[in-house]
N, C-alpha and C. Protein backbone atom coordinates (compact mmCIF):
# COMPACT_ATOMS: atom_id res chain seq x y z
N UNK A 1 35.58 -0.73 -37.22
CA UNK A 1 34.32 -0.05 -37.41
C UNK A 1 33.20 -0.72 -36.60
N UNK A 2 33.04 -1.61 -36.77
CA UNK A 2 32.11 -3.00 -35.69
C UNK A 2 32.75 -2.26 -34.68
N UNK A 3 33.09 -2.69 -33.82
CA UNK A 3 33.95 -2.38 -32.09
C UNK A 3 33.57 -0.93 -32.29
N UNK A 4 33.56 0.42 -32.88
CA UNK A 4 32.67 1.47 -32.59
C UNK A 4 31.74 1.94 -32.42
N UNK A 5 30.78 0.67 -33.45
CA UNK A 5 29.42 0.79 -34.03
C UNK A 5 28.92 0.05 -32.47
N UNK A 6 29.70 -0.92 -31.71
CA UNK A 6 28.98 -1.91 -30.63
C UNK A 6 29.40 -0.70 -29.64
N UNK A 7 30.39 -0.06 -29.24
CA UNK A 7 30.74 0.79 -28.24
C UNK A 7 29.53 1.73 -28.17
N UNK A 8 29.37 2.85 -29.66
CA UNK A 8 28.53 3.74 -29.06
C UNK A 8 26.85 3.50 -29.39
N UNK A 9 26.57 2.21 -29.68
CA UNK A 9 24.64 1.89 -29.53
C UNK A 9 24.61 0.87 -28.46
N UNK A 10 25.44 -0.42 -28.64
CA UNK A 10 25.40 -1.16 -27.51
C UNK A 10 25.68 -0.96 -26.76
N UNK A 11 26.48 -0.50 -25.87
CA UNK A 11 27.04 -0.29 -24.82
C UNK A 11 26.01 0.55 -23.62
N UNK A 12 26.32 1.51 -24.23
CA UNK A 12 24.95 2.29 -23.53
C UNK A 12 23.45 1.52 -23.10
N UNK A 13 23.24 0.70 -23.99
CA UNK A 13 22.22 -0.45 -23.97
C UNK A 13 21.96 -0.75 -22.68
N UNK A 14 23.61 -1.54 -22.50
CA UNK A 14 23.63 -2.73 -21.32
C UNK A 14 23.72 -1.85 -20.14
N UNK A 15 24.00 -0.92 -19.91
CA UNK A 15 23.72 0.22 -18.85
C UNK A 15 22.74 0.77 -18.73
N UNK A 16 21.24 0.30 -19.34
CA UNK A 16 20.25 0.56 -18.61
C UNK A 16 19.92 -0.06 -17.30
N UNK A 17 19.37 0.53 -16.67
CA UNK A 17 18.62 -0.64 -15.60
C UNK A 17 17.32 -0.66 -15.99
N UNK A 18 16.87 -1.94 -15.20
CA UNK A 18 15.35 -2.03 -15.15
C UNK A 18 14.80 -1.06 -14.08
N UNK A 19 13.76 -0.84 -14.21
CA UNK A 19 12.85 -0.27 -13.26
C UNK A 19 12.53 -0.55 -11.56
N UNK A 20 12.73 -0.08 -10.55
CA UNK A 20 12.77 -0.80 -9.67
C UNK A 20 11.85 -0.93 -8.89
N UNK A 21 11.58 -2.18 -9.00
CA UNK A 21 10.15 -2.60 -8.36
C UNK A 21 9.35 -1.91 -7.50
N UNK A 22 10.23 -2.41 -5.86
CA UNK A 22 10.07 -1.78 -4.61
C UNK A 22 9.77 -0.70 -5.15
N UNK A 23 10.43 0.53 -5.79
CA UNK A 23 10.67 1.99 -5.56
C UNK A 23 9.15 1.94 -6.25
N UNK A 24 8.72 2.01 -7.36
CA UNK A 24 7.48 1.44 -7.95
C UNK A 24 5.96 1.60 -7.00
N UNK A 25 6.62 0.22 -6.41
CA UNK A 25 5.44 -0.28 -5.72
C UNK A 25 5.34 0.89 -4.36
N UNK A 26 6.23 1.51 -3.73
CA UNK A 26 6.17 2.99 -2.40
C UNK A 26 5.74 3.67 -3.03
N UNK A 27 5.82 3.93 -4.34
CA UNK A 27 5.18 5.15 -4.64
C UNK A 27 3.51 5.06 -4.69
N UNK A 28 3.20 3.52 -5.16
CA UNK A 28 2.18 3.82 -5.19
C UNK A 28 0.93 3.82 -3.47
N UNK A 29 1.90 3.00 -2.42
CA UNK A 29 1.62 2.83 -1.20
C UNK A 29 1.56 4.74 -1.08
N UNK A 30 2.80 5.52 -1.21
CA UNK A 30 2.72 6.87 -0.55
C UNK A 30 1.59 7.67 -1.35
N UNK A 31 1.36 7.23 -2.54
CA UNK A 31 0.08 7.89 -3.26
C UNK A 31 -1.44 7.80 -2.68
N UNK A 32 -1.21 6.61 -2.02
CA UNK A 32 -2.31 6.17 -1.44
C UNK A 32 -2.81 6.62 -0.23
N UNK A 33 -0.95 6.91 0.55
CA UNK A 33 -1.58 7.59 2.09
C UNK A 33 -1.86 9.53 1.49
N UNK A 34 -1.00 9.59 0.83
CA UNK A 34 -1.45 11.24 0.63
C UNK A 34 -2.79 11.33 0.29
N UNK A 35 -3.53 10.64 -0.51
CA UNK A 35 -4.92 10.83 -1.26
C UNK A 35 -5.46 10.68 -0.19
N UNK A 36 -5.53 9.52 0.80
CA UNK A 36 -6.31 9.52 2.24
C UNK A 36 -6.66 10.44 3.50
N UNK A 37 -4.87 10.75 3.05
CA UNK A 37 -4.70 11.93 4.28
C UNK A 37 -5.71 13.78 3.81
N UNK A 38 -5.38 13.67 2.77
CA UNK A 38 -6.00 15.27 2.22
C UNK A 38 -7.33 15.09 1.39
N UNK A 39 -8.00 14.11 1.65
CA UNK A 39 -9.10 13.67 1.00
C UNK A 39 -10.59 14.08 2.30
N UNK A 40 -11.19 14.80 2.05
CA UNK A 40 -12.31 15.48 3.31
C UNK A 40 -13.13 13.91 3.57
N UNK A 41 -13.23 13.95 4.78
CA UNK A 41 -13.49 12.83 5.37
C UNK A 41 -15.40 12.45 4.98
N UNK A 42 -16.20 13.48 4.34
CA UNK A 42 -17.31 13.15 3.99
C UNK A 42 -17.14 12.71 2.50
N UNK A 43 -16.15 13.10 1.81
CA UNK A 43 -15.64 12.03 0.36
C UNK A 43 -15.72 10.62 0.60
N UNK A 44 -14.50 10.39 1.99
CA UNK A 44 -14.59 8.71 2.24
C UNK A 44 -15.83 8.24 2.79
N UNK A 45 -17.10 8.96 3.14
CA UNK A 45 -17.95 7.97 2.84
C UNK A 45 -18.76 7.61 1.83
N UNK A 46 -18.37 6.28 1.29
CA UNK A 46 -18.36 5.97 0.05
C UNK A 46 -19.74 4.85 0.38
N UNK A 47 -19.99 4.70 -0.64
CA UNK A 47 -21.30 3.57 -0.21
C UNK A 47 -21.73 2.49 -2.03
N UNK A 48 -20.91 2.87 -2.67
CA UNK A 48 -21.00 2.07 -3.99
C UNK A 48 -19.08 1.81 -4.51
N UNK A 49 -19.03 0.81 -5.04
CA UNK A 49 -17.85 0.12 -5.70
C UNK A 49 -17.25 1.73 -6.42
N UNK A 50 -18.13 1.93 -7.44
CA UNK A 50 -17.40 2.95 -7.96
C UNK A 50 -16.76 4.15 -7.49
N UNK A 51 -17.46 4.51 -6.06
CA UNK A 51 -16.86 5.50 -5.26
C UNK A 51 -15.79 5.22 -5.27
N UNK A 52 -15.58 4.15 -4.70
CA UNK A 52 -14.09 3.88 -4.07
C UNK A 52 -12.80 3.60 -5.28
N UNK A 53 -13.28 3.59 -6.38
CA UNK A 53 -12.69 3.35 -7.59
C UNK A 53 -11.77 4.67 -7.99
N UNK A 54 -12.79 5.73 -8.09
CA UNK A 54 -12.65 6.90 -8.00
C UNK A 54 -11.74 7.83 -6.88
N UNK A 55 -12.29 7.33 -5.66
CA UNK A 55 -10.82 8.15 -5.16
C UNK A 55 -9.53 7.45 -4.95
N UNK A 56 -9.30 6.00 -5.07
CA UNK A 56 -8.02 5.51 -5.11
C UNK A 56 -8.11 4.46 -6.18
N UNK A 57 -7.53 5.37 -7.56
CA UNK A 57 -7.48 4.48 -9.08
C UNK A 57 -6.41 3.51 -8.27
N UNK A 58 -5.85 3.43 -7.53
CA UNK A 58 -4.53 2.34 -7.41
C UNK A 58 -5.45 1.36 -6.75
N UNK A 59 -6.17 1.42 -6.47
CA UNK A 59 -7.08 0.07 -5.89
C UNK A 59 -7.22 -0.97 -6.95
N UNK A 60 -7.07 -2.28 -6.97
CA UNK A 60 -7.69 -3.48 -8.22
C UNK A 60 -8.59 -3.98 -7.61
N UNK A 61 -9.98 -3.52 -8.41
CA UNK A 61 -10.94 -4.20 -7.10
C UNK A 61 -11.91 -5.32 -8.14
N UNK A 62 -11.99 -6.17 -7.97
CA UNK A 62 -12.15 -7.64 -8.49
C UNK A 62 -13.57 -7.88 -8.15
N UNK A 63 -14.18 -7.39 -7.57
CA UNK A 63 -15.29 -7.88 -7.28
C UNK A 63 -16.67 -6.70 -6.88
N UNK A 64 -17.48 -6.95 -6.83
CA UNK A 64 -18.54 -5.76 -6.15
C UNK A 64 -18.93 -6.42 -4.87
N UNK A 65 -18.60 -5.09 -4.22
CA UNK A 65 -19.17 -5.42 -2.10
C UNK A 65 -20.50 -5.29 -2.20
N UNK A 66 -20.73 -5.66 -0.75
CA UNK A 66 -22.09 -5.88 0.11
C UNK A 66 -21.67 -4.42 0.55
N UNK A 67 -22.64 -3.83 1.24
CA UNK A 67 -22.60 -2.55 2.27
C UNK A 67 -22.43 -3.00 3.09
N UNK A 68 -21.99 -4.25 4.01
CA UNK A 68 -21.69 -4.35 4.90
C UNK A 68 -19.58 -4.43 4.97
N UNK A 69 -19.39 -4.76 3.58
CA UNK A 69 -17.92 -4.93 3.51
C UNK A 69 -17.76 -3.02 3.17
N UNK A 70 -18.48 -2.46 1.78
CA UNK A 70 -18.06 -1.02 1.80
C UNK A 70 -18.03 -0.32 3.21
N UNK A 71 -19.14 -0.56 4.07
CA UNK A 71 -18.55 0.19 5.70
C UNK A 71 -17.52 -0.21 6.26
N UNK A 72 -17.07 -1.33 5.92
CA UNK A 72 -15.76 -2.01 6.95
C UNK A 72 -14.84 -0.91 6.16
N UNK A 73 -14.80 -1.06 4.58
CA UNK A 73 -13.72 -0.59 3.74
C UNK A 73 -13.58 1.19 4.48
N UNK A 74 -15.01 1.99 4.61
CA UNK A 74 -14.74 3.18 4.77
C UNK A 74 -14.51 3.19 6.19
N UNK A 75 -15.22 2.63 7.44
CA UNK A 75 -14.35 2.63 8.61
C UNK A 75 -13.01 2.46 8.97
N UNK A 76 -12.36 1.55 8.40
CA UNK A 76 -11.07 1.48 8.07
C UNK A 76 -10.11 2.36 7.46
N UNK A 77 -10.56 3.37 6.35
CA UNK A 77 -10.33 4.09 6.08
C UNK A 77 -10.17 5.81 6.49
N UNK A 78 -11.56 5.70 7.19
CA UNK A 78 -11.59 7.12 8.27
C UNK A 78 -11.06 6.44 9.33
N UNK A 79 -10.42 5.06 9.44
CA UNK A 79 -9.81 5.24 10.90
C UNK A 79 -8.28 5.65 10.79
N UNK A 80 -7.58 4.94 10.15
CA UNK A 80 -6.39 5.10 9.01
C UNK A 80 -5.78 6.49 9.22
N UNK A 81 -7.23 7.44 8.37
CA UNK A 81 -6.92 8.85 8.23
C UNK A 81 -6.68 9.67 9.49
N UNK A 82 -7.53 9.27 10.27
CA UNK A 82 -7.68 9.92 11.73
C UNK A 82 -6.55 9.62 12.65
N UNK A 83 -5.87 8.64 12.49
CA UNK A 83 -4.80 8.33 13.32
C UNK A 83 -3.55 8.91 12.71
N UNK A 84 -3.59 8.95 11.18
CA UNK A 84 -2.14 9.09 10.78
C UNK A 84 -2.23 10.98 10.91
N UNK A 85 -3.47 11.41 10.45
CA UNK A 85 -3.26 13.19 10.52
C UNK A 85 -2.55 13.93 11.14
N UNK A 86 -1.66 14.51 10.67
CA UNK A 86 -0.73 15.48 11.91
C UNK A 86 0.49 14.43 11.70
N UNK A 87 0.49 13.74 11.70
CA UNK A 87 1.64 12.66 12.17
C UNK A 87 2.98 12.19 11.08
N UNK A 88 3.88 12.61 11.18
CA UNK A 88 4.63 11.80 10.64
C UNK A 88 4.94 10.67 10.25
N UNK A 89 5.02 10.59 9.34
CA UNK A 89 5.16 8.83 8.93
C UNK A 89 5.92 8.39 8.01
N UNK A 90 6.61 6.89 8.00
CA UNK A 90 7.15 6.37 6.63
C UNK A 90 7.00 5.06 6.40
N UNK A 91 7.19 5.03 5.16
CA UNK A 91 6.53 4.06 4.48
C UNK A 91 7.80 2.58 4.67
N UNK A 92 6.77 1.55 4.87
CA UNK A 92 8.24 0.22 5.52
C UNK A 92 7.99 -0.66 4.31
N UNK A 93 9.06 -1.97 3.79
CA UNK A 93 8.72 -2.71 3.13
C UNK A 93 9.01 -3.93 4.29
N UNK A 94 8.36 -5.34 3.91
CA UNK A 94 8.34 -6.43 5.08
C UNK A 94 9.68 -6.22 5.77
N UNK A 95 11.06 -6.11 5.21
CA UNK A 95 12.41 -6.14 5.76
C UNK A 95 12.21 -5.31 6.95
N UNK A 96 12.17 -3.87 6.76
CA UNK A 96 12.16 -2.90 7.08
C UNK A 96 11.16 -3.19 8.38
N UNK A 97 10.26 -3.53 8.12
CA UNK A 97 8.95 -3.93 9.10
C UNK A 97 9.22 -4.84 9.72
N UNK A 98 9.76 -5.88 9.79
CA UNK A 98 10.43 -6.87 10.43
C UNK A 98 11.43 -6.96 11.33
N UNK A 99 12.43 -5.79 10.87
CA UNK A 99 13.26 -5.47 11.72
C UNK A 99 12.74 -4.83 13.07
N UNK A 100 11.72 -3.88 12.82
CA UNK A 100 11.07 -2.90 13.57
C UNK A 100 10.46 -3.62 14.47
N UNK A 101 10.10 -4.94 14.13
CA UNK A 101 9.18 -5.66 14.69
C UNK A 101 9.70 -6.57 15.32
N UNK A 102 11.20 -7.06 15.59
CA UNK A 102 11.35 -7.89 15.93
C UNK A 102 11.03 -9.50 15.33
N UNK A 103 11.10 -9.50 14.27
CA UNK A 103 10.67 -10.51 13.43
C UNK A 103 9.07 -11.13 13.69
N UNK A 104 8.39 -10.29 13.69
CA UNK A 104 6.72 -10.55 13.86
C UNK A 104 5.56 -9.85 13.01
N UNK A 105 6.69 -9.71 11.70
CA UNK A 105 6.29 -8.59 10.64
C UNK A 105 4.79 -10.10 9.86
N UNK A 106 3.91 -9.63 9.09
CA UNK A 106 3.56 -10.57 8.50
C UNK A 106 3.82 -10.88 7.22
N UNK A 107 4.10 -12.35 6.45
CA UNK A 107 4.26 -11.76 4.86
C UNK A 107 3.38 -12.55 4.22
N UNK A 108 2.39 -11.59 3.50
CA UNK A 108 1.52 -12.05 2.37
C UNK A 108 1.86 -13.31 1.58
N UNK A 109 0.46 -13.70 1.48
CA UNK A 109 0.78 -14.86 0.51
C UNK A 109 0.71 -14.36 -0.53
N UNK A 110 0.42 -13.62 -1.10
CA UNK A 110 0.23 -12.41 -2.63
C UNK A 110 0.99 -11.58 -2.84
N UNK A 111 1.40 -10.77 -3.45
CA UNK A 111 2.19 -9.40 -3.40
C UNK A 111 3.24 -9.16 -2.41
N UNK A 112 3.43 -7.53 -2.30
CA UNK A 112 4.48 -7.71 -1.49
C UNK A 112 3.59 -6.16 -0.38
N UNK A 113 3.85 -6.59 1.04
CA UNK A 113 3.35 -5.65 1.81
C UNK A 113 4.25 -4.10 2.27
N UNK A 114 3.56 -3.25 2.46
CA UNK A 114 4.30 -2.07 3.52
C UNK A 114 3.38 -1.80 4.14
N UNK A 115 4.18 -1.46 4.88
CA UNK A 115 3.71 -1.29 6.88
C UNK A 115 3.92 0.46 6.52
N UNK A 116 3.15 1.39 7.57
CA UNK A 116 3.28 2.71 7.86
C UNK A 116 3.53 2.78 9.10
N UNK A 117 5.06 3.05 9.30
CA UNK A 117 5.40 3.99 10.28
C UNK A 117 5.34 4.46 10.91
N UNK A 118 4.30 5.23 12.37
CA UNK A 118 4.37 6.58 12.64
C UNK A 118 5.43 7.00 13.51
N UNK A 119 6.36 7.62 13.03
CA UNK A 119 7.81 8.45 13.36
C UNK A 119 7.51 9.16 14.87
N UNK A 120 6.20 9.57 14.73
CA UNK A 120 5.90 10.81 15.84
C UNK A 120 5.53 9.46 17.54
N UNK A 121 4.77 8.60 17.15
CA UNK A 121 4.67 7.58 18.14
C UNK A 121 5.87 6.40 18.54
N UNK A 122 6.49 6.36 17.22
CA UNK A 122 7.46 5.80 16.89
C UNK A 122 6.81 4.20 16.75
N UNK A 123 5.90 3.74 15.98
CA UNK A 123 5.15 2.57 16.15
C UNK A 123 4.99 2.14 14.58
N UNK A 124 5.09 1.11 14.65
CA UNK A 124 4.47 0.21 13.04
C UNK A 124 2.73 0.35 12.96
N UNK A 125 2.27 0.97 12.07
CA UNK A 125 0.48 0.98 12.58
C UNK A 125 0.28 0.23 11.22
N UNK A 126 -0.44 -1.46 12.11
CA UNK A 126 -0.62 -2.28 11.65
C UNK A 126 -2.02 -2.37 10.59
N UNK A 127 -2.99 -1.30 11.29
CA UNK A 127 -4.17 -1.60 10.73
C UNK A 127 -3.89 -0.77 9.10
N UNK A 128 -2.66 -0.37 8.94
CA UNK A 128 -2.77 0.73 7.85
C UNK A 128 -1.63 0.21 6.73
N UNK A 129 -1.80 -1.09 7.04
CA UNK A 129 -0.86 -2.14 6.14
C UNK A 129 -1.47 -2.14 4.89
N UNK A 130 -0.76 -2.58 3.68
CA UNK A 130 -0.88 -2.80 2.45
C UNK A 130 -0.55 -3.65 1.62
N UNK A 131 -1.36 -3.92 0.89
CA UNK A 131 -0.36 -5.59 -0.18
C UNK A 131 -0.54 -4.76 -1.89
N UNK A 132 0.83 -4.81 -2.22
CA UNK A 132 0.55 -4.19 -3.81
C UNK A 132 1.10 -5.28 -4.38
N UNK A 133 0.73 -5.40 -6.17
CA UNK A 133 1.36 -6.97 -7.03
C UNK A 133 1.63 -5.99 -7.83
N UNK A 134 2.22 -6.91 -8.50
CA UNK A 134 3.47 -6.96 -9.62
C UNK A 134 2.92 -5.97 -10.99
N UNK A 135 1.79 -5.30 -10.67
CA UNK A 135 1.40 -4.36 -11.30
C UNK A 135 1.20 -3.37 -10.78
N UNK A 136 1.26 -2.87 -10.05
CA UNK A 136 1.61 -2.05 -9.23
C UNK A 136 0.16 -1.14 -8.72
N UNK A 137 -0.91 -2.42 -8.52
CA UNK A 137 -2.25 -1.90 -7.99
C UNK A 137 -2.15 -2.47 -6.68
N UNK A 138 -3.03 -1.79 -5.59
CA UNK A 138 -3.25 -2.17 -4.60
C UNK A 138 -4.27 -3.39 -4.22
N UNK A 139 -3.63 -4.52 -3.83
CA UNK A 139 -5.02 -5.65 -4.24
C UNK A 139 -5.59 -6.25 -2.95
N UNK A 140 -4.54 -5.46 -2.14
CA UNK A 140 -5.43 -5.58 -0.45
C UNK A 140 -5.01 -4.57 0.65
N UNK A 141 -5.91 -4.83 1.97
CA UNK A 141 -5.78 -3.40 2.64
C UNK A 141 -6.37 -4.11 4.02
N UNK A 142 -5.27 -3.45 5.08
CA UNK A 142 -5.38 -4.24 6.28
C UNK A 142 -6.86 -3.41 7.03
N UNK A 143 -8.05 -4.32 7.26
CA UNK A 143 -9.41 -4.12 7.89
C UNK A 143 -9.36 -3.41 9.53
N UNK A 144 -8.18 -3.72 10.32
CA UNK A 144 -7.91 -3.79 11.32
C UNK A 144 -7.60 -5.55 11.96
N UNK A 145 -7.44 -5.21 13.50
CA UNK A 145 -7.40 -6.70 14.49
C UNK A 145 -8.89 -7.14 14.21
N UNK A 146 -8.88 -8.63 13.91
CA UNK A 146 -9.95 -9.55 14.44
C UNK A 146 -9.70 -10.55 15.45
N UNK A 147 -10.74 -11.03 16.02
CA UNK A 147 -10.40 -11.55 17.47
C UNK A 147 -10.51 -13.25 17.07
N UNK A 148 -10.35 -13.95 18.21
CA UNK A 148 -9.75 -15.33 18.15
C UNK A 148 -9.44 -15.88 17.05
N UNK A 149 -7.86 -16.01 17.09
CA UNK A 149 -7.42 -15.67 17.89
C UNK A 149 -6.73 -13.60 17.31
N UNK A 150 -6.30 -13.58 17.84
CA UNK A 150 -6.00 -11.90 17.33
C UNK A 150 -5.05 -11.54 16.49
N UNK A 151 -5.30 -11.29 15.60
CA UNK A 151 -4.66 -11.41 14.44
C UNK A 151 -5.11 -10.09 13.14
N UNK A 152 -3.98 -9.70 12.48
CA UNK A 152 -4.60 -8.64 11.09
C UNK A 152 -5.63 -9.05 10.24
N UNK A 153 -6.39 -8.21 10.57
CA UNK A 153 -7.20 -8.81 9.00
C UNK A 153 -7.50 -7.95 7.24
N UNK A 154 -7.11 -8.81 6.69
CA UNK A 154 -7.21 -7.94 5.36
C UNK A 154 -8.35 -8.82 4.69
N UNK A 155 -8.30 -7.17 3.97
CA UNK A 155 -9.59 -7.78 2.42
C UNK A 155 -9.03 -7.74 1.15
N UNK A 156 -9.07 -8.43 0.06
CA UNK A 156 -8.64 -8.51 -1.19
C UNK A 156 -9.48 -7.97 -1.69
N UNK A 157 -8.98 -7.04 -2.29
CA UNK A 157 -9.92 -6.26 -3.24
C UNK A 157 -10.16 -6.73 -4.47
């Protein structure tokens, strides 16, 4: 009776899986490019914390900007949009990006990054990188290249 009672409640048990991270964490990267992509480009200009709260809840934003960081945030953002529109794309995790890259992918000291794709150029577009954590908010977002020496730059949100 035991050995039936463990067959049909336990058993089934141990054949759950957990949740899978990665898969998790793309969804919320692809939530992020769809909201960008079909979002009217006078929405993204945003000019207070809460704007930006509002159109991407997946953001964790830790702090309140200067208007000089919210313009970087929305330039970056209408640049993002403007390049990826029309375009095919998919979503990379560092592996994936690394390979693509010839091992010159970057990896966060925080979270875990994806790179976007564009299929149609066939290129990794760096400025449209992402870092999501273990909660599955977005807690940084690549600014574009800064110079000397030349290199990605992100902001922690």
């Amino acid at each position: 009776m035991k050995q039936l009672f463990f067959l049909i409640l336990v058993l089934p048990l141990l054949a759950i899986t957990p949740p899978n991270k990665e898969a998790k964490q793309r969804k919320v990267v692809e939530e992020y490019v769809h909201t960008l992509l079909n979002t009217d480009e006078e929405i993204l200009n945003v000019y207070e914390n809460e704007d930006i709260q509002q159109i991407f809840p997946s953001f964790k934003l830790t702090k309140t900007y200067t208007k000089k960081e919210i313009n970087e945030i929305k330039e970056s953002l209408l640049y993002i949009k403007q390049t990826l529109q029309g375009h095919r794309y998919k979503i990379l995790n560092f592996e994936q990006a690394d390979e693509k890259l010839n091992g010159e992918a970057i990896a966060p000291d925080r979270g875990d990054i994806y790179y976007i794709y564009d299929i149609d150029k066939k290129d990794v577009f760096f400025q449209a990188s992402i870092i999501v954590d273990d909660d599955y908010k977005i807690i940084s977002i690549a600014l574009g290249m800064c110079d000397h020496p030349q290199r990605l730059c992100f902001l922690y949100l």
